[in-house]
C-alpha atoms as a PDB file:
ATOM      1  CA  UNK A   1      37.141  11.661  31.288  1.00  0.00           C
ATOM      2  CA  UNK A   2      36.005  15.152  31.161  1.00  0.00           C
ATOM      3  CA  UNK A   3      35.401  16.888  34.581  1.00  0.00           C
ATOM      4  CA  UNK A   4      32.776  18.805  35.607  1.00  0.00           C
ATOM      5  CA  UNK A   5      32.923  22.436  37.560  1.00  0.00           C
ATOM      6  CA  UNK A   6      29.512  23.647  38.709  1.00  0.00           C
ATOM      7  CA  UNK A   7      29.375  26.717  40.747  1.00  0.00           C
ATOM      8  CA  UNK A   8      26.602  26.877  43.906  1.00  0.00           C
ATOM      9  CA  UNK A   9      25.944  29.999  45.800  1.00  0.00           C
ATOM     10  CA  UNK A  10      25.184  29.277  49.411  1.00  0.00           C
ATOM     11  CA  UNK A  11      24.185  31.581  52.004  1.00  0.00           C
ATOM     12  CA  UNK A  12      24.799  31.619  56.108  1.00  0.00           C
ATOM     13  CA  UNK A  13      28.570  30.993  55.655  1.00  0.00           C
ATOM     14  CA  UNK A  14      30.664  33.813  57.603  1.00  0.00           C
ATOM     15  CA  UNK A  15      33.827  32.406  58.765  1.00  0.00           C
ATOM     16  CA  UNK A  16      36.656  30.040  57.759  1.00  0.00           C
ATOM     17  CA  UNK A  17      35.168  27.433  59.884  1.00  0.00           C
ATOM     18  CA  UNK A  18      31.722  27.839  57.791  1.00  0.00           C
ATOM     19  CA  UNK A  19      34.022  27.099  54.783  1.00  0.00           C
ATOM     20  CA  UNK A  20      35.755  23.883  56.320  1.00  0.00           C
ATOM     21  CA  UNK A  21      32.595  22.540  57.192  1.00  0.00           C
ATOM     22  CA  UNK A  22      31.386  23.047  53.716  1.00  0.00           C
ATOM     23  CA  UNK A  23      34.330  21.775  51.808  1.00  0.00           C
ATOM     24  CA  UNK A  24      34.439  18.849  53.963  1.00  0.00           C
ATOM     25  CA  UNK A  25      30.608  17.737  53.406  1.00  0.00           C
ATOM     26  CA  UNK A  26      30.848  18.661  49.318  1.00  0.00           C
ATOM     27  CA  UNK A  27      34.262  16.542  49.011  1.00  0.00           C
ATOM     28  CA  UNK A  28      32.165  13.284  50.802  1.00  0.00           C
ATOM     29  CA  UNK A  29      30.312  12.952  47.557  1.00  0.00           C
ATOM     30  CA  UNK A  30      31.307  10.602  45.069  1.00  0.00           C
ATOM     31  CA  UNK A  31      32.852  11.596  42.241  1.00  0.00           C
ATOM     32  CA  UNK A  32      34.380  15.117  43.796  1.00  0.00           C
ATOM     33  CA  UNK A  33      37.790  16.067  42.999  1.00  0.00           C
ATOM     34  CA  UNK A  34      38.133  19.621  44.299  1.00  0.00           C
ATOM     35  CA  UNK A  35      36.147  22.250  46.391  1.00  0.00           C
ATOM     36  CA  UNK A  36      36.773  25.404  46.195  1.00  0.00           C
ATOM     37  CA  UNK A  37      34.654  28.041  48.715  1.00  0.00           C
ATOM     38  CA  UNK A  38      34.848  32.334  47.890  1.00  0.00           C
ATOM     39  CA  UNK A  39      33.420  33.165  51.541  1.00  0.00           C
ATOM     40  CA  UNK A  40      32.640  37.012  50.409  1.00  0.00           C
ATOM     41  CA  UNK A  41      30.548  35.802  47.364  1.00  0.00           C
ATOM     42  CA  UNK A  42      28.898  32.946  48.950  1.00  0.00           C
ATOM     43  CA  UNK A  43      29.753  30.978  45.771  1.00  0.00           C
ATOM     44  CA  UNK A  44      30.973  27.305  46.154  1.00  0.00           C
ATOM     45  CA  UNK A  45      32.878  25.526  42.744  1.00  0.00           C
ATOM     46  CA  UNK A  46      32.915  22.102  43.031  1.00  0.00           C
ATOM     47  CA  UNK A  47      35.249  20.424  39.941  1.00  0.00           C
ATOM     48  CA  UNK A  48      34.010  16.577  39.928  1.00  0.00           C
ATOM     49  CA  UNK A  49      33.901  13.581  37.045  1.00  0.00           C
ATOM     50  CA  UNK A  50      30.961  13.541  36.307  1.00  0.00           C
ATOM     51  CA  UNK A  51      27.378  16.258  37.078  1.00  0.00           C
ATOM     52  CA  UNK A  52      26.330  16.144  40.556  1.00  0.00           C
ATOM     53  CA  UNK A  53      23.053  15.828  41.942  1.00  0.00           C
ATOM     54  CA  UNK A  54      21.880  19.124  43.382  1.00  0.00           C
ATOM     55  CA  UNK A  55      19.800  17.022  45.512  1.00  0.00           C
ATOM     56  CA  UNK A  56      23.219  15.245  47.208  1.00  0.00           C
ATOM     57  CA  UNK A  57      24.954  18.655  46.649  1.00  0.00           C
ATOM     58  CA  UNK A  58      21.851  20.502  48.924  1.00  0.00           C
ATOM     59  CA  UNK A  59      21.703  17.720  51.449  1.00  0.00           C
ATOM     60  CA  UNK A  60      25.628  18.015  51.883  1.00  0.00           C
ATOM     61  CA  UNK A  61      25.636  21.895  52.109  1.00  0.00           C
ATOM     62  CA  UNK A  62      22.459  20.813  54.595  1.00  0.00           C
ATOM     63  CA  UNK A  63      24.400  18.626  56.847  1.00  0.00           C
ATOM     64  CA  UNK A  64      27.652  21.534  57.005  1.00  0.00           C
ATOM     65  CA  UNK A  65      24.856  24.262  58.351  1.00  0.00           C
ATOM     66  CA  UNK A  66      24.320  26.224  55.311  1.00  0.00           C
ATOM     67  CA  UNK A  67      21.517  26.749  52.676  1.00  0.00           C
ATOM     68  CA  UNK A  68      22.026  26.124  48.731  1.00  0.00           C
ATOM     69  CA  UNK A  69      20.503  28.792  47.176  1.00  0.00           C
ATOM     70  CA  UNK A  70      20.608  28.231  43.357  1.00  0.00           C
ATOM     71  CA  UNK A  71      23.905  26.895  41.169  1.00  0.00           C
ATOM     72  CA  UNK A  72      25.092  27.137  37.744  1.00  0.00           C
ATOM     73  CA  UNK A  73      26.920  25.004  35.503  1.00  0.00           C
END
């Protein structure tokens, strides 16, 4: 099975506990293998097994605090 890494910019994060929060919500959703969050860029790569629903993806970012502002495949 192929996996998927989609890349998400999200704003309001500042410190490592912004990116815990984050990487903790993201890896809830089915289907996530890995998180990965660059704090300076905003940007948040999520590697999973199949495409994601930016609507779960934007609810989880939602619940950590933080605000999805746009993503790319």
């Amino acid at each position: 099975m192929m996996a998927v890494r989609t890349t998400y910019t999200v704003t309001g994060m500042t410190c490592g506990h912004c990116v815990k929060a984050v990487t903790e919500e993201v890896s809830k959703l089915a289907g996530v293998q890995e998180v990965n969050v660059d704090l300076e860029s905003g940007q948040v790569t999520v590697l999973s097994h199949q495409p994601l629903s930016e609507e779960d993806v934007r609810a989880a970012i939602d619940e950590a605090g933080y605000e999805l502002v746009g993503a790319t495949g």
